[in-house]
N, C-alpha and C. Protein backbone atom coordinates (compact mmCIF):
# COMPACT_ATOMS: atom_id res chain seq x y z
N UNK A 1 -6.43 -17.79 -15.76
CA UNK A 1 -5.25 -18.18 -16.49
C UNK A 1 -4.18 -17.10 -16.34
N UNK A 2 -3.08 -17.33 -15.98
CA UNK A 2 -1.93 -16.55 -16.19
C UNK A 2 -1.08 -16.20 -16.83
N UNK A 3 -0.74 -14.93 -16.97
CA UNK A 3 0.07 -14.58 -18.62
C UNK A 3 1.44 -14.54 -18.19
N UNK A 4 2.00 -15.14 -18.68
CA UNK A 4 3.47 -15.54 -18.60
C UNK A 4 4.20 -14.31 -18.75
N UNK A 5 3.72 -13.59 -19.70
CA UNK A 5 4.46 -12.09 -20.25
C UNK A 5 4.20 -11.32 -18.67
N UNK A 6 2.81 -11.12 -18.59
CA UNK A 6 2.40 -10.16 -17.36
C UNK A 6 3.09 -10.33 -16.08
N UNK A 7 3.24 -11.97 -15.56
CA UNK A 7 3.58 -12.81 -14.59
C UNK A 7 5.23 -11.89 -14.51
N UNK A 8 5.56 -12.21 -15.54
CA UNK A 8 7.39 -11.80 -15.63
C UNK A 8 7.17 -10.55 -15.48
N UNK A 9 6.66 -9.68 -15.82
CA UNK A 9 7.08 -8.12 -16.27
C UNK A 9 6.77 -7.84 -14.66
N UNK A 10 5.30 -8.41 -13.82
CA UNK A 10 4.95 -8.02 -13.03
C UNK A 10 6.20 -8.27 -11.67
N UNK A 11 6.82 -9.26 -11.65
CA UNK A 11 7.88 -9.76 -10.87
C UNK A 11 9.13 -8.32 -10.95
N UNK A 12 9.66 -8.11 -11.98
CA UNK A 12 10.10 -7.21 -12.55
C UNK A 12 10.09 -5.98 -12.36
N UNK A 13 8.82 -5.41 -12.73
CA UNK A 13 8.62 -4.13 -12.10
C UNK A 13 7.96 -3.74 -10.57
N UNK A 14 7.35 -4.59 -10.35
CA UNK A 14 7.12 -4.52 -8.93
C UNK A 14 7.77 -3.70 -7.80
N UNK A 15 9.37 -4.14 -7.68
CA UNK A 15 10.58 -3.57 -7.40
C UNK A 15 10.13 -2.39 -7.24
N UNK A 16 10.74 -2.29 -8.64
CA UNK A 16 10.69 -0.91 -9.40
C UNK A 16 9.69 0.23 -8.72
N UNK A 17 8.26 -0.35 -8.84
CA UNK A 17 7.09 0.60 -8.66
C UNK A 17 7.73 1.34 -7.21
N UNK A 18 8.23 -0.18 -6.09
CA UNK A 18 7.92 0.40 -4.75
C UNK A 18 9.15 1.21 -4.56
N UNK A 19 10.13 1.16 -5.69
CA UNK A 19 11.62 2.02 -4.81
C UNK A 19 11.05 3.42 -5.44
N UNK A 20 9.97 3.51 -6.47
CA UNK A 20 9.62 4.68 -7.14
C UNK A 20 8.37 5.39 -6.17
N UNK A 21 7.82 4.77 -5.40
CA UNK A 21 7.26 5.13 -4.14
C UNK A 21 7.73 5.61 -3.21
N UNK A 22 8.43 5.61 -3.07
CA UNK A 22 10.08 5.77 -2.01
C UNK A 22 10.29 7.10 -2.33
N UNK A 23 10.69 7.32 -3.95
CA UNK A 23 11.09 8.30 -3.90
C UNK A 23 10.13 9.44 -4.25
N UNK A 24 8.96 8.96 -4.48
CA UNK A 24 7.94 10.17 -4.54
C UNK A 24 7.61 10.41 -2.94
N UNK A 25 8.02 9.76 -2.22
CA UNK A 25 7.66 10.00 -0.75
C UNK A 25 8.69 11.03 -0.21
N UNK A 26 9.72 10.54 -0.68
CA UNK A 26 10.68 11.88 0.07
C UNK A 26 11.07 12.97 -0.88
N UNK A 27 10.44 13.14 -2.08
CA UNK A 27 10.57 13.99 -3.12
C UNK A 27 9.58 14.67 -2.61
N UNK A 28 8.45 14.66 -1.90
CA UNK A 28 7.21 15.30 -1.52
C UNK A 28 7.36 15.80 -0.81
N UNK A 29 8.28 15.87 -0.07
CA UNK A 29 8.62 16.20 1.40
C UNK A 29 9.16 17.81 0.84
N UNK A 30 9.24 18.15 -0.32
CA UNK A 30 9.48 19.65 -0.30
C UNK A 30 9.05 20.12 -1.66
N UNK A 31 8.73 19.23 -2.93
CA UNK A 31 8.34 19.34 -4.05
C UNK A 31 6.96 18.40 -4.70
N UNK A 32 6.36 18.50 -5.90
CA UNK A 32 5.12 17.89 -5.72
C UNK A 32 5.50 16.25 -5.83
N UNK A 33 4.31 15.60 -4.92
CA UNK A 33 4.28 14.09 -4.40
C UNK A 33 4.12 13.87 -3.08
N UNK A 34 4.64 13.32 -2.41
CA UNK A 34 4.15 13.12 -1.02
C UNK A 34 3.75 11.86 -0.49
N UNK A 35 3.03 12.01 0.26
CA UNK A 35 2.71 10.78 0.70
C UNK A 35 1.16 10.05 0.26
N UNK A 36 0.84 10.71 -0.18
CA UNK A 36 -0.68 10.23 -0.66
C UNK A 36 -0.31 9.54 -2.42
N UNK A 37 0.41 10.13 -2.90
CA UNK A 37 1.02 9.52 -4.71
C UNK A 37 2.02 9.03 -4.59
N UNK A 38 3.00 8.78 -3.77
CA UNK A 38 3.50 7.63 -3.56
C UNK A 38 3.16 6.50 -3.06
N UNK A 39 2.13 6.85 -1.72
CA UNK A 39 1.10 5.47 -1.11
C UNK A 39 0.28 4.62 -2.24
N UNK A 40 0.13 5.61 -2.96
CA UNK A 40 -0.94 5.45 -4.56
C UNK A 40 0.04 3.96 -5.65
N UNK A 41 1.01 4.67 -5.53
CA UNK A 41 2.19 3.98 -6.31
C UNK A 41 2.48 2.85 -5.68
N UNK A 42 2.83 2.85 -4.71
CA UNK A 42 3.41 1.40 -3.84
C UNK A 42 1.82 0.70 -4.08
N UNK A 43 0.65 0.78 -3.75
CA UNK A 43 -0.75 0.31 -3.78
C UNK A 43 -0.74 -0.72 -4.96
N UNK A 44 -0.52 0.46 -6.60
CA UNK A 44 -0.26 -0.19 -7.63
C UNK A 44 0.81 -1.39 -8.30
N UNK A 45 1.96 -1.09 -7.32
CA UNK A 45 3.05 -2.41 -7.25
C UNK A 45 2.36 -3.45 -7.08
N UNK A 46 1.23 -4.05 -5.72
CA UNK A 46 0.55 -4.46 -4.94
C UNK A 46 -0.49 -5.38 -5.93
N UNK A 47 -1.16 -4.38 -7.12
CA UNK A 47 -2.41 -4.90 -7.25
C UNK A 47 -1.95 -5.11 -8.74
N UNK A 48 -0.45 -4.76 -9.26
CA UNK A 48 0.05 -5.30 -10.41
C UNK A 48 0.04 -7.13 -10.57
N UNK A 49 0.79 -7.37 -9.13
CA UNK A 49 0.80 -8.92 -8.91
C UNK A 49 -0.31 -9.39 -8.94
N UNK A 50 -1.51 -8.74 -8.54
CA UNK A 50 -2.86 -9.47 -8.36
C UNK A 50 -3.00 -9.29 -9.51
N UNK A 51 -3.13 -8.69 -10.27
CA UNK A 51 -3.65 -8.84 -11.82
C UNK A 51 -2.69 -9.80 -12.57
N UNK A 52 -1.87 -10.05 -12.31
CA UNK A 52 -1.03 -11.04 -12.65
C UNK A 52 -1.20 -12.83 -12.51
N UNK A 53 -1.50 -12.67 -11.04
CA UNK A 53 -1.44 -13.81 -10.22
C UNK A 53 -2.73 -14.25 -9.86
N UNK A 54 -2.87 -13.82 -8.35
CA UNK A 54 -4.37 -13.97 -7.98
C UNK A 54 -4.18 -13.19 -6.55
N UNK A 55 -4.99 -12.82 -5.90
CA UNK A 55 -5.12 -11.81 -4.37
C UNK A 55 -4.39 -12.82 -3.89
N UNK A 56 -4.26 -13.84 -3.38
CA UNK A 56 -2.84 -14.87 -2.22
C UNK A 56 -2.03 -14.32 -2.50
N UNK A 57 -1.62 -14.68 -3.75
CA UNK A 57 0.16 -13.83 -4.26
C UNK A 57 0.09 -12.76 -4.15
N UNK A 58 -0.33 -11.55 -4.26
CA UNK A 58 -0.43 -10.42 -3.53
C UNK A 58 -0.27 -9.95 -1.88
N UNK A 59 -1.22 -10.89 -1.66
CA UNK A 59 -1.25 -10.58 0.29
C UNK A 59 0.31 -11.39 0.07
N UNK A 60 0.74 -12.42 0.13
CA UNK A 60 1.74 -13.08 0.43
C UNK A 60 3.02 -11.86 0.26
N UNK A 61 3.13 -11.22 -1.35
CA UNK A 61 3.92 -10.60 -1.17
C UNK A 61 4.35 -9.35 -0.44
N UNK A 62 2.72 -8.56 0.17
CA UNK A 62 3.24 -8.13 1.08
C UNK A 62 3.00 -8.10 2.13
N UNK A 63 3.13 -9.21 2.88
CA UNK A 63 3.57 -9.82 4.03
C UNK A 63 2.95 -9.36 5.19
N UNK A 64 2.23 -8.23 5.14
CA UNK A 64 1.63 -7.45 6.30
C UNK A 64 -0.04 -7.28 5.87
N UNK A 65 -1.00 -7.55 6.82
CA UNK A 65 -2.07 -7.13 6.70
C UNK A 65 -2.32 -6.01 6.54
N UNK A 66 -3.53 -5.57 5.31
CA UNK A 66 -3.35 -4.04 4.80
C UNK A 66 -3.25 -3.06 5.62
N UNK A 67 -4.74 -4.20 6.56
CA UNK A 67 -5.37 -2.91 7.67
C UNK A 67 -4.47 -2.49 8.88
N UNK A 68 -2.79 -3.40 9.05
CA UNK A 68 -2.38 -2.99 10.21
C UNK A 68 -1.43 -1.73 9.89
N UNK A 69 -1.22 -1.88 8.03
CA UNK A 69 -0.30 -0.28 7.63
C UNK A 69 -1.94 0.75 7.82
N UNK A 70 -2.42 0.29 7.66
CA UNK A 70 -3.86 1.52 7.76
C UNK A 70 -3.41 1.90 9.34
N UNK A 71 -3.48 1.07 10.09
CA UNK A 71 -3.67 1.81 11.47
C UNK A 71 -2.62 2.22 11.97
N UNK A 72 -0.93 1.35 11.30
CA UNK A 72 0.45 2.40 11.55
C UNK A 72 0.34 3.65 11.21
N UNK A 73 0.27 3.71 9.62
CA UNK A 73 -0.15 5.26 9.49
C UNK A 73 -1.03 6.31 9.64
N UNK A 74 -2.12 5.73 10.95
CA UNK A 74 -2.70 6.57 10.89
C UNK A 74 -2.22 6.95 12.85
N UNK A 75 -1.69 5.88 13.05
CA UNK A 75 -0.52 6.23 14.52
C UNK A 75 0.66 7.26 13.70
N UNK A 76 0.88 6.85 12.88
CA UNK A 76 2.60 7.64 12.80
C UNK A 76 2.28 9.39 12.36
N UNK A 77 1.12 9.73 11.35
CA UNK A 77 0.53 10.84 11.51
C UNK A 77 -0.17 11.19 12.64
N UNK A 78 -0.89 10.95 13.68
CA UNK A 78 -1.06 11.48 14.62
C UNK A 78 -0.24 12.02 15.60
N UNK A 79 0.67 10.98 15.72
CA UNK A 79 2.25 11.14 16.38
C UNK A 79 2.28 12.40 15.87
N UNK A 80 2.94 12.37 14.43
CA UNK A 80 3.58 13.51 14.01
C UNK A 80 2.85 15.14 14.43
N UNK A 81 1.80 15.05 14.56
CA UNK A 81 0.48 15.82 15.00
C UNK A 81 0.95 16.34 16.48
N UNK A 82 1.15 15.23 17.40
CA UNK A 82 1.38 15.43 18.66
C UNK A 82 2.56 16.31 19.21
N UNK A 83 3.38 15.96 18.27
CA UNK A 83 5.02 16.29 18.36
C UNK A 83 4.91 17.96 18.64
N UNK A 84 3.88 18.52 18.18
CA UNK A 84 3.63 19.89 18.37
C UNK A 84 3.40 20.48 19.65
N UNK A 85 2.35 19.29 20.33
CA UNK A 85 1.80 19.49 21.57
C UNK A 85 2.53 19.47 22.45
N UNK A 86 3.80 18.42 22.41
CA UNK A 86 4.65 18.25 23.28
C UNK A 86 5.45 19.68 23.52
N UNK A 87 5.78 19.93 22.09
CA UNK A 87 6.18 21.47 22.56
C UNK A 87 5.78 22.62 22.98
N UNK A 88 4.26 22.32 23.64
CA UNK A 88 3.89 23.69 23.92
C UNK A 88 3.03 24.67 22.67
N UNK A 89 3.04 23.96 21.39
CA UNK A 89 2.42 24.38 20.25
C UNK A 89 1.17 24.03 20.11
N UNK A 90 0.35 24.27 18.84
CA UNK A 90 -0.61 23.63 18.58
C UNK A 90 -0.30 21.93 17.44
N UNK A 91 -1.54 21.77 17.64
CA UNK A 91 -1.68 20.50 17.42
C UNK A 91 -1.32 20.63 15.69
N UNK A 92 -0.20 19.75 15.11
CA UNK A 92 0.34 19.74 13.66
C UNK A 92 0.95 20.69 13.56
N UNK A 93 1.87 21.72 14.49
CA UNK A 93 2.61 22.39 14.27
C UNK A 93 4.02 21.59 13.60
N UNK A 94 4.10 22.20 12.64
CA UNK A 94 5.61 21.67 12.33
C UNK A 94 7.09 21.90 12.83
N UNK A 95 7.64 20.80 13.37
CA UNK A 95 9.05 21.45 13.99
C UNK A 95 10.25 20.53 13.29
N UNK A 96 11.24 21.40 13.04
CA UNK A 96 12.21 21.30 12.60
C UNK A 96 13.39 20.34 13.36
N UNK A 97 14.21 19.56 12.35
CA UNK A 97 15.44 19.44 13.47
C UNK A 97 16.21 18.64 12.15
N UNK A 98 17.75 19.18 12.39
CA UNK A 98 18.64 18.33 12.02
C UNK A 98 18.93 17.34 12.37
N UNK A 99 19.86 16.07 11.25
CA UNK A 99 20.24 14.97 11.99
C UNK A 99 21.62 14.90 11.11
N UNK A 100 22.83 14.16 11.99
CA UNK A 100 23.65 14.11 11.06
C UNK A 100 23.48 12.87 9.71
N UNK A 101 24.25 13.36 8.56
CA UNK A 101 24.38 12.60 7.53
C UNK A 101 25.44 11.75 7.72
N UNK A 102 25.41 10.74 6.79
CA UNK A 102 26.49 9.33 7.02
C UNK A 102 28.11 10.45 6.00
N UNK A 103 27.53 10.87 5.49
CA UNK A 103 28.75 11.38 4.34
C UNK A 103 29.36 12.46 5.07
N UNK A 104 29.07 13.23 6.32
CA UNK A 104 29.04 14.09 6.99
C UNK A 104 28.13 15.35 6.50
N UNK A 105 27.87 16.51 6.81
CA UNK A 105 26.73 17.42 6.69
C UNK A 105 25.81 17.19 7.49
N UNK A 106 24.74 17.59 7.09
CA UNK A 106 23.56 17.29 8.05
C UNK A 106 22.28 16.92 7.00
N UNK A 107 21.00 16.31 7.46
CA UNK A 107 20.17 16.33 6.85
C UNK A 107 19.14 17.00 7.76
N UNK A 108 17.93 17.68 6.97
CA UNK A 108 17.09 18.58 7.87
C UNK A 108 16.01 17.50 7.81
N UNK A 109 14.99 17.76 8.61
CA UNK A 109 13.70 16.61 8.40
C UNK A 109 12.71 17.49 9.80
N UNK A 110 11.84 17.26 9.54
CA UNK A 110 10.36 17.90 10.13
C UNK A 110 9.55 16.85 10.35
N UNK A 111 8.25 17.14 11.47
CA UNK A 111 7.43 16.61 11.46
C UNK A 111 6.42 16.22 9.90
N UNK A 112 6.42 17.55 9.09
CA UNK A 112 6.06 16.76 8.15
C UNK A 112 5.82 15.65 7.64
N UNK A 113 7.28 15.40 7.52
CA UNK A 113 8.13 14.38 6.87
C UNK A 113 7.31 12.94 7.06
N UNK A 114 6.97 13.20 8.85
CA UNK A 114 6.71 11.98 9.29
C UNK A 114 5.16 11.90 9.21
N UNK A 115 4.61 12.89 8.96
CA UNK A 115 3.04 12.67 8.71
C UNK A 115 2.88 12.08 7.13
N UNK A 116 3.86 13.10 6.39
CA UNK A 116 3.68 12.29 4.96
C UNK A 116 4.19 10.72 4.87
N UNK A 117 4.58 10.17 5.93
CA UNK A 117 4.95 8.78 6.11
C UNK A 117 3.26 8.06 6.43
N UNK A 118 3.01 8.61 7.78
CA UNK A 118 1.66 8.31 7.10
C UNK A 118 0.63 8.08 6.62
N UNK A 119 0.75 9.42 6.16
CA UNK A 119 -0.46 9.14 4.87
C UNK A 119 -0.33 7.77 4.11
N UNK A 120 1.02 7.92 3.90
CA UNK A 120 2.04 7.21 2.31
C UNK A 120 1.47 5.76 2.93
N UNK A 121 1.25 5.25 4.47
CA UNK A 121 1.08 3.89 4.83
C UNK A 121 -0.42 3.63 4.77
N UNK A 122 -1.11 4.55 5.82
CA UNK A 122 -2.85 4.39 5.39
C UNK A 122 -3.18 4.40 3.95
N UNK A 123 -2.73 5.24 3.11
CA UNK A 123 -3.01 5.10 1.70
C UNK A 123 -3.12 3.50 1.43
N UNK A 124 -1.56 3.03 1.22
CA UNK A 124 -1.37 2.01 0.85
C UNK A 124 -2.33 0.69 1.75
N UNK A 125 -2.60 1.13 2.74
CA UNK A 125 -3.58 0.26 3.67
C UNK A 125 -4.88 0.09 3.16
N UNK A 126 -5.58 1.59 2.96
CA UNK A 126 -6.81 1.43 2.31
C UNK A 126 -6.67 1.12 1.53
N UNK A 127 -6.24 1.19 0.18
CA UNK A 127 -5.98 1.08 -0.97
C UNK A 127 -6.04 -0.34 -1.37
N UNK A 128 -5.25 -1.29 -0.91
CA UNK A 128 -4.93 -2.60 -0.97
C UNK A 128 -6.01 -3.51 0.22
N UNK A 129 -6.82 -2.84 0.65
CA UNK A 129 -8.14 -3.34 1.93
C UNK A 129 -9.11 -3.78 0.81
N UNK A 130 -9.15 -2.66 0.17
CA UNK A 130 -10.72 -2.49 -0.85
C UNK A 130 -10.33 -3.33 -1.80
N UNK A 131 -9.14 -2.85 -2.40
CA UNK A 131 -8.84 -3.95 -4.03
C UNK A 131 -9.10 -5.41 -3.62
N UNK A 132 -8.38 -5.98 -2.35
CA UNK A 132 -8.35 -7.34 -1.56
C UNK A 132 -9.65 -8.04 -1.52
N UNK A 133 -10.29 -6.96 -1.03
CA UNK A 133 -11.65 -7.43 -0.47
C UNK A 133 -12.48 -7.78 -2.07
N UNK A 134 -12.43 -6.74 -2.64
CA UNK A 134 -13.42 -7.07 -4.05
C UNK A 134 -12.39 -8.11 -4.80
N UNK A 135 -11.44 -8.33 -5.00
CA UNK A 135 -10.81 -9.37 -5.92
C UNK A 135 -11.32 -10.91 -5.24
N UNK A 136 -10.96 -10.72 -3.59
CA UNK A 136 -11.27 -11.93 -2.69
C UNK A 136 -12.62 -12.27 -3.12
N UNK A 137 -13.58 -11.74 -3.21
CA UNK A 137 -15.25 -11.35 -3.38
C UNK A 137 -15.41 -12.18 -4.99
N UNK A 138 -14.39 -11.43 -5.62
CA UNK A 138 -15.12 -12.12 -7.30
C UNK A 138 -14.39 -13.51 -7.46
N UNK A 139 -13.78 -13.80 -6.90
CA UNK A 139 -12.94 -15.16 -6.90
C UNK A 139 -14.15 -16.22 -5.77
N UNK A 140 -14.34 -15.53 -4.63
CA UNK A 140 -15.53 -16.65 -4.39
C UNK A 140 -16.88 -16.66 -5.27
N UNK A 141 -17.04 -15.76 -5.93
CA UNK A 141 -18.44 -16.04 -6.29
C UNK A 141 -17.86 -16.74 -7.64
N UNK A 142 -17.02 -16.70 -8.33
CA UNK A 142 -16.34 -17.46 -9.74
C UNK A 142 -16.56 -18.96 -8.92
N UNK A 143 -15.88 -19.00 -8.06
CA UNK A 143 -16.09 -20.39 -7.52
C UNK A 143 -17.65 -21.01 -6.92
N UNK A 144 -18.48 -19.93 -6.63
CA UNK A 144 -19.91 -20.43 -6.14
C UNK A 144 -20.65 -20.92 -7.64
N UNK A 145 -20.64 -20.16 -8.51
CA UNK A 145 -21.19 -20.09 -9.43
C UNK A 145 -20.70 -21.35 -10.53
N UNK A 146 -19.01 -21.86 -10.39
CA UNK A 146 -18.83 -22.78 -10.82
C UNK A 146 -19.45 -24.44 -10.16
N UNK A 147 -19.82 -24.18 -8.91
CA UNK A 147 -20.02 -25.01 -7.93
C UNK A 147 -21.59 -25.49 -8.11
N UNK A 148 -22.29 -24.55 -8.44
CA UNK A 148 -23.31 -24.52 -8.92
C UNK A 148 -23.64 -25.04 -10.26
N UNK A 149 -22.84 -24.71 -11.27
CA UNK A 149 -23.06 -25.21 -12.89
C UNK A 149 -22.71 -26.91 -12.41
N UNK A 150 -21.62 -27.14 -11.66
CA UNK A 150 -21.75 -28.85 -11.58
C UNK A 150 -22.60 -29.64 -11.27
N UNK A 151 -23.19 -28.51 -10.20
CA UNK A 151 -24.58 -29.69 -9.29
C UNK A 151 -25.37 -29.61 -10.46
N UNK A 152 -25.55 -28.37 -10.74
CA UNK A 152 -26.72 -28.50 -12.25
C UNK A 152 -26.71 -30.07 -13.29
N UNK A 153 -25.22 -29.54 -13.87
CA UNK A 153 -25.18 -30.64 -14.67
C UNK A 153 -25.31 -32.36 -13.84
N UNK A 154 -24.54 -32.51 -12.34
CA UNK A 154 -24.76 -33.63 -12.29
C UNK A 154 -25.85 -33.98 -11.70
N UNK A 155 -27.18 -32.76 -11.73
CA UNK A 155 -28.71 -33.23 -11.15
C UNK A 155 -29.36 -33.71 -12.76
N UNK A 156 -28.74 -33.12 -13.96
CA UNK A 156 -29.31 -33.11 -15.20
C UNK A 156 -28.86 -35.09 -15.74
N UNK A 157 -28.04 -34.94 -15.32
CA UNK A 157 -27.67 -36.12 -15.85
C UNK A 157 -28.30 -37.55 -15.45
N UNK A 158 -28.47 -37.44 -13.87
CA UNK A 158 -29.36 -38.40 -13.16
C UNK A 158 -30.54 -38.53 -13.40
N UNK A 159 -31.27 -37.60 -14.70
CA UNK A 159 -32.32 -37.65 -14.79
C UNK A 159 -32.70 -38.40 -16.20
């Protein structure tokens, strides 16, 4: 059954959770957060709707199979890993580089940056794999087990 209150609030904050993921992702990038408590956060946007709704409305809303952000971010941190090698460094060396800003200035950004990207995506990959899988899991057996009480009753009745 679905709670109308939860249903709304969950629509609602949802948003919210993932632009607040966002910014624990690039707030991490030099202060505490990062990519692992923001991946955490966006996860919880994710499994707000499922507690709301049911795992469909969840996968539906986000639109991508968990496991293919699992395996982006675990390409986009390796990348970031590599970026070292290319230079002649070791492997996860961090390198620096400016880019210009739209307002003019510059913005600085590192390989870091892009490993805490991600983490921030495998997180959210695993994260939403496991919840999926066990919500998917108790919803078929709710249904085996209902499937079962019928045959019961309509073997009881023929008798």
């Amino acid at each position: 059954m679905i709670s109308l209150i939860l249903a709304t609030a969950a629509r609602v904050v949802q948003p919210l959770l993932l632009l607040f993921s966002i910014f624990i992702l690039i707030r991490g990038h030099n202060a505490p957060g990062g990519g692992f408590a923001g991946g955490l956060v966006a996860a919880i946007a994710f499994i707000l709707l499922l507690m709301a709704y049911d795992p469909a409305t969840a996968r539906q809303s986000l639109r991508v199979n968990p496991r293919h952000l699992l395996a982006a971010g675990l390409l986009v941190a390796a990348a970031s890993g590599l970026a070292g090698l290319a230079i002649g460094e070791a492997f996860l060396t961090a390198i620096f580089f400016d880019l210009p800003a739209l307002a003019g200035g510059r913005v600085e950004l590192s390989t870091v940056f892009f490993f805490d990207v991600g983490v921030y995506l495998t997180v959210v990959g695993v994260t939403l794999t496991i919840v999926f899988t066990l919500a998917e899991a108790t919803e078929d057996e709710r249904a085996d087990a209902a499937r079962t009480a019928a045959l019961e009753e309509a073997s009881e009745r023929t008798r």
